[in-house]
PDB file of N, CA and C in Angstrom:
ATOM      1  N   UNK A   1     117.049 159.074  67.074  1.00  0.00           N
ATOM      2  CA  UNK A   1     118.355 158.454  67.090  1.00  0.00           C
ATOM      3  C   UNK A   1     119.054 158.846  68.386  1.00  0.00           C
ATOM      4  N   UNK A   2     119.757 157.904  68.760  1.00  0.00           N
ATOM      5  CA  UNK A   2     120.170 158.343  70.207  1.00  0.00           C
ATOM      6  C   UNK A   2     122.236 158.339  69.786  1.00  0.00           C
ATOM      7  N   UNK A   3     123.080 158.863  69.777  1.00  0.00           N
ATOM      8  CA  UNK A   3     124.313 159.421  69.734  1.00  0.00           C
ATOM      9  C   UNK A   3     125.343 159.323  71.152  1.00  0.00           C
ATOM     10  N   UNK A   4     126.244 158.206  71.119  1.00  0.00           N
ATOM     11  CA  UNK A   4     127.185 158.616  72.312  1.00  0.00           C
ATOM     12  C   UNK A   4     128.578 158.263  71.406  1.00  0.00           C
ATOM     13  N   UNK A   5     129.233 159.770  71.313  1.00  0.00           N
ATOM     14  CA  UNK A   5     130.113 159.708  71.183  1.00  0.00           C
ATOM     15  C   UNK A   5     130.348 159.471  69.614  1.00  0.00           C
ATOM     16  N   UNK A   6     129.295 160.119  68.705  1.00  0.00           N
ATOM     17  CA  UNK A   6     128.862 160.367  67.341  1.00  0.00           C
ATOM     18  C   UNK A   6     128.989 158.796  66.561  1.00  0.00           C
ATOM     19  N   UNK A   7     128.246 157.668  67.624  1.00  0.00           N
ATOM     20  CA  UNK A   7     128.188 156.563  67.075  1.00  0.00           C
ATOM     21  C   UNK A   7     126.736 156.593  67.959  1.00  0.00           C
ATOM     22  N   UNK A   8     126.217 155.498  66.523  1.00  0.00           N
ATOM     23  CA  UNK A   8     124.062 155.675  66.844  1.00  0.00           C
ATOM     24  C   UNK A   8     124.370 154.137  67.395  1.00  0.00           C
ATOM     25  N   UNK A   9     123.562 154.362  68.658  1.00  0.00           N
ATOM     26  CA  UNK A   9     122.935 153.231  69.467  1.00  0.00           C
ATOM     27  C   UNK A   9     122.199 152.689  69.170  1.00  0.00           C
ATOM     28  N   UNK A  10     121.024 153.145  68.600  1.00  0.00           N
ATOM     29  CA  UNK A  10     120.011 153.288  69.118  1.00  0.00           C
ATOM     30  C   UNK A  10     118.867 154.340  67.786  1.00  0.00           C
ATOM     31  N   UNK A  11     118.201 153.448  66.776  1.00  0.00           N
ATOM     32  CA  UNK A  11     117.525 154.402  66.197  1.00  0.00           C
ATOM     33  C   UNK A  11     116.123 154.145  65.875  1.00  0.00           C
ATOM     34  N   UNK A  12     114.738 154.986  65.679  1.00  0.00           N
ATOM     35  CA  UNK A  12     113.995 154.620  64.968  1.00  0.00           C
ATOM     36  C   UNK A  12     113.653 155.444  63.698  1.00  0.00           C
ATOM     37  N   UNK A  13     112.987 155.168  62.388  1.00  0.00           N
ATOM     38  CA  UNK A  13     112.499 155.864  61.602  1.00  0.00           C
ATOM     39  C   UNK A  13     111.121 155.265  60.985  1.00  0.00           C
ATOM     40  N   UNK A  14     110.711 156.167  60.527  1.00  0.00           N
ATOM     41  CA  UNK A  14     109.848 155.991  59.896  1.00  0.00           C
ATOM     42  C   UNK A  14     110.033 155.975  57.870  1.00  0.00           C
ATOM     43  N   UNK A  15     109.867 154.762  58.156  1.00  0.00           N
ATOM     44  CA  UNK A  15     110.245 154.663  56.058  1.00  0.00           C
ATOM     45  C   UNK A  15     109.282 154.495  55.074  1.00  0.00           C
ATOM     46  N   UNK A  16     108.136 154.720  55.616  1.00  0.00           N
ATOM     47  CA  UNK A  16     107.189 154.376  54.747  1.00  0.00           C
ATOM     48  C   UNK A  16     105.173 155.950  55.479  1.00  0.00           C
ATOM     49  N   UNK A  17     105.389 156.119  54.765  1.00  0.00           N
ATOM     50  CA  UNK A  17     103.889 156.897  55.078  1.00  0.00           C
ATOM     51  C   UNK A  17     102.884 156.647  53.837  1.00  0.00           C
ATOM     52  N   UNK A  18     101.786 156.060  54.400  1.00  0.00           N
ATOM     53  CA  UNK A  18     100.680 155.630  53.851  1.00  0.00           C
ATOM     54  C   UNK A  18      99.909 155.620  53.900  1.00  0.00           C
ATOM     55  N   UNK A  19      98.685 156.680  53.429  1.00  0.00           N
ATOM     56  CA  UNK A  19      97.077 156.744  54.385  1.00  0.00           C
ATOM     57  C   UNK A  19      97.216 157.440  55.150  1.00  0.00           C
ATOM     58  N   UNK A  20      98.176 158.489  55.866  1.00  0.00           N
ATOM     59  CA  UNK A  20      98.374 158.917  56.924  1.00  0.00           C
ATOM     60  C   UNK A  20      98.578 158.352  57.884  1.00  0.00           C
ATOM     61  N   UNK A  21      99.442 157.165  57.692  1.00  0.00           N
ATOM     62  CA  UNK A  21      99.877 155.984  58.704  1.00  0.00           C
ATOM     63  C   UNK A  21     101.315 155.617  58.569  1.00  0.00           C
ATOM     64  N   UNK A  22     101.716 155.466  59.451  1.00  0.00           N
ATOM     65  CA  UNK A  22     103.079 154.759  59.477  1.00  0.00           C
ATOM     66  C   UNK A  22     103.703 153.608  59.825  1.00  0.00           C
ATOM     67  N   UNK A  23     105.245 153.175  59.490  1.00  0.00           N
ATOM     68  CA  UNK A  23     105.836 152.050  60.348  1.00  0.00           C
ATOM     69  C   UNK A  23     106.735 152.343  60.973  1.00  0.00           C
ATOM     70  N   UNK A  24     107.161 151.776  61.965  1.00  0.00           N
ATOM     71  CA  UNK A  24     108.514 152.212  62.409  1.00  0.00           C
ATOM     72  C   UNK A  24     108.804 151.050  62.564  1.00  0.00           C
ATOM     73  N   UNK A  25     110.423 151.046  62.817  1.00  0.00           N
ATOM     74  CA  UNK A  25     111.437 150.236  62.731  1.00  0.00           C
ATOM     75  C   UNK A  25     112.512 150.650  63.200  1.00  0.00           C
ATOM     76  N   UNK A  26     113.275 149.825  63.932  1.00  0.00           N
ATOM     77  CA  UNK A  26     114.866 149.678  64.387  1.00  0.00           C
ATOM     78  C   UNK A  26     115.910 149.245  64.075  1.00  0.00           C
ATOM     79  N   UNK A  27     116.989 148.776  64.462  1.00  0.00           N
ATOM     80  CA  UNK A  27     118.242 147.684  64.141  1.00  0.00           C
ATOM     81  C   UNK A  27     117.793 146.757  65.351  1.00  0.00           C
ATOM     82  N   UNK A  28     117.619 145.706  64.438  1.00  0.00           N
ATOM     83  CA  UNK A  28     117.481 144.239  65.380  1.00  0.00           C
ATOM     84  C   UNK A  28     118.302 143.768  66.554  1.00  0.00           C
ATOM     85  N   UNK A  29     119.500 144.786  66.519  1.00  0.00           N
ATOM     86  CA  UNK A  29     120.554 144.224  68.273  1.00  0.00           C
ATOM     87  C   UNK A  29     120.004 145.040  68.916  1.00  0.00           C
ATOM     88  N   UNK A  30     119.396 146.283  68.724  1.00  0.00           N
ATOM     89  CA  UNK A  30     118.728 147.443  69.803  1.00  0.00           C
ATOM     90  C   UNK A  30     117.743 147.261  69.836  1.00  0.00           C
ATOM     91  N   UNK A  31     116.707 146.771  69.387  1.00  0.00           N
ATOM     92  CA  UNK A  31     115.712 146.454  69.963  1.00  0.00           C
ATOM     93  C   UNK A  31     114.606 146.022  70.849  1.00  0.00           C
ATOM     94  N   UNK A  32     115.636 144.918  71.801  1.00  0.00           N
ATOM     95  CA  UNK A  32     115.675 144.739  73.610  1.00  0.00           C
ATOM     96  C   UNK A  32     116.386 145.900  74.419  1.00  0.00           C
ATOM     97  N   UNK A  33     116.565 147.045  73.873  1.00  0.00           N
ATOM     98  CA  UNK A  33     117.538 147.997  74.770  1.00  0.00           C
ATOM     99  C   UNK A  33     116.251 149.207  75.177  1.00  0.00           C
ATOM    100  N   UNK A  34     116.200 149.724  75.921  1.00  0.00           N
ATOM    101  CA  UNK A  34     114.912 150.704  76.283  1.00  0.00           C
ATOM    102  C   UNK A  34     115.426 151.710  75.518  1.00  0.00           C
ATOM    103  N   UNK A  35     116.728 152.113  74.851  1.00  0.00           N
ATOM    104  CA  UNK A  35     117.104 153.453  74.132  1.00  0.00           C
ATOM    105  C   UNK A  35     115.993 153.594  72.485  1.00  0.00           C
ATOM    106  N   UNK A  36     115.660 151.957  72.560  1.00  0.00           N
ATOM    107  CA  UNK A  36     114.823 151.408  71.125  1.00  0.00           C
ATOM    108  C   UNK A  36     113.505 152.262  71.679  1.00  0.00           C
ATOM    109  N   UNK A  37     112.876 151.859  72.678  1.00  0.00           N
ATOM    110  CA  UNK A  37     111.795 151.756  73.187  1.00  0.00           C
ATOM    111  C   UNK A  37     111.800 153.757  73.428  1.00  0.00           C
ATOM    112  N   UNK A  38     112.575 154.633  73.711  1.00  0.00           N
ATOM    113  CA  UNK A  38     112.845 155.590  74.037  1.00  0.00           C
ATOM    114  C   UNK A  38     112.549 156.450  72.351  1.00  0.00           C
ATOM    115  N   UNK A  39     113.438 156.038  71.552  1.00  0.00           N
ATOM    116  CA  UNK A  39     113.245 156.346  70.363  1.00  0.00           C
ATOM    117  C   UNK A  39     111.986 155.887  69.757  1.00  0.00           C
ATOM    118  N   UNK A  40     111.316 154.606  69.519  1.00  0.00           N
ATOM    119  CA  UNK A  40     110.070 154.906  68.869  1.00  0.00           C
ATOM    120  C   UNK A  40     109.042 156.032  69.829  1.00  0.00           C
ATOM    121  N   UNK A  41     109.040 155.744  70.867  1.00  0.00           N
ATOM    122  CA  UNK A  41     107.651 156.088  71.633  1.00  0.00           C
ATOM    123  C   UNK A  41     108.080 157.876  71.260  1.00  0.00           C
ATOM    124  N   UNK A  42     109.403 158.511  70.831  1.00  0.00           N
ATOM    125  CA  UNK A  42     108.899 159.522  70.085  1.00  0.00           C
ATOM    126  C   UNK A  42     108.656 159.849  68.967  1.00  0.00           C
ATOM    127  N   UNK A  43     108.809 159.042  68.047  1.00  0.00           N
ATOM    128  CA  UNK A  43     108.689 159.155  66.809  1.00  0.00           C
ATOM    129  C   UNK A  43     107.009 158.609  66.983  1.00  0.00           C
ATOM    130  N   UNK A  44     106.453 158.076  67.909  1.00  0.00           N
ATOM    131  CA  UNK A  44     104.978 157.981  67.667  1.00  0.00           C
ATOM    132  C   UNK A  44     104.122 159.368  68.162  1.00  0.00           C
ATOM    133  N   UNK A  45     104.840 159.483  68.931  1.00  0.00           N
ATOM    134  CA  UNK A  45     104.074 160.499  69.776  1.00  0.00           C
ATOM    135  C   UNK A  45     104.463 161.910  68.299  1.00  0.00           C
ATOM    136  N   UNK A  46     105.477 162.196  67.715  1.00  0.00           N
ATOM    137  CA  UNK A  46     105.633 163.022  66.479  1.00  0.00           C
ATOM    138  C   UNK A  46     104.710 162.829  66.070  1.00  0.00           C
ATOM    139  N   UNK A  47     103.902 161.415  65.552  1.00  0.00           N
ATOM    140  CA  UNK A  47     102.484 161.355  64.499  1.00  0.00           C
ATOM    141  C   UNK A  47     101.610 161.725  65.179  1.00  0.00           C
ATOM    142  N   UNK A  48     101.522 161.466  66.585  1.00  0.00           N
ATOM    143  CA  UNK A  48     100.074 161.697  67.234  1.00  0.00           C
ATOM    144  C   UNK A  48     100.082 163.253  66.907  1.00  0.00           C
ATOM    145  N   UNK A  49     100.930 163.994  67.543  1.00  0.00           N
ATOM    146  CA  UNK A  49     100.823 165.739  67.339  1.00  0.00           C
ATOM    147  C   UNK A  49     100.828 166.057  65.608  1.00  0.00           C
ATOM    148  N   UNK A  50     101.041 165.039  64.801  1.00  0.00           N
ATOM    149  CA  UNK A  50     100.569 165.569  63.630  1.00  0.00           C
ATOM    150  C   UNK A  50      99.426 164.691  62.998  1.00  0.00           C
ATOM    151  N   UNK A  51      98.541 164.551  63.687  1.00  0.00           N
ATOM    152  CA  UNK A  51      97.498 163.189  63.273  1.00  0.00           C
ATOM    153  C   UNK A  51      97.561 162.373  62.693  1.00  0.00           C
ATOM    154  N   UNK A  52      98.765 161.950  62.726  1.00  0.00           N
ATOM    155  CA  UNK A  52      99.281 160.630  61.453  1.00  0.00           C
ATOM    156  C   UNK A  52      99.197 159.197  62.470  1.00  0.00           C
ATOM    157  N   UNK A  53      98.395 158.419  62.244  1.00  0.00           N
ATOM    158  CA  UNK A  53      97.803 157.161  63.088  1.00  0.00           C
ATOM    159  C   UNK A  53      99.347 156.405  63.091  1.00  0.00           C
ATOM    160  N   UNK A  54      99.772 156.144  64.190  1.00  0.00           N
ATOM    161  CA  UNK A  54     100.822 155.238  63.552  1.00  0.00           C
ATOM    162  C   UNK A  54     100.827 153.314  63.882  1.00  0.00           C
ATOM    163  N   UNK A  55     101.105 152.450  63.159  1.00  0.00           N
ATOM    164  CA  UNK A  55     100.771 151.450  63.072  1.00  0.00           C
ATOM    165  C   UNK A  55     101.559 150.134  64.018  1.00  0.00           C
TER     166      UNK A  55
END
């Protein structure tokens, strides 16, 4: 989640684990914003360091 000014820009999570796999997901207006792109690519890289394949 990215925070300016204790309002979220910008988030990803993961809501579902399955198989040791995941999804991620955003809010659909941030999603063309690189803060989107900033936030998943760590929430993937979180699964890679815990071997969770993410999808």
């Amino acid at each position: 989640m990215v925070l300016k000014y204790n309002v979220v820009f910008s988030k990803a999570s993961s809501y579902l684990v399955y198989n040791d796999s995941i999804d991620v997901d955003s809010l659909a207006k941030e999603r063309e914003k690189e803060l989107t792109l900033v936030c998943s690519a760590n929430v993937l890289l979180a699964c890679l360091d815990r071997q969770i394949s993410p999808n």
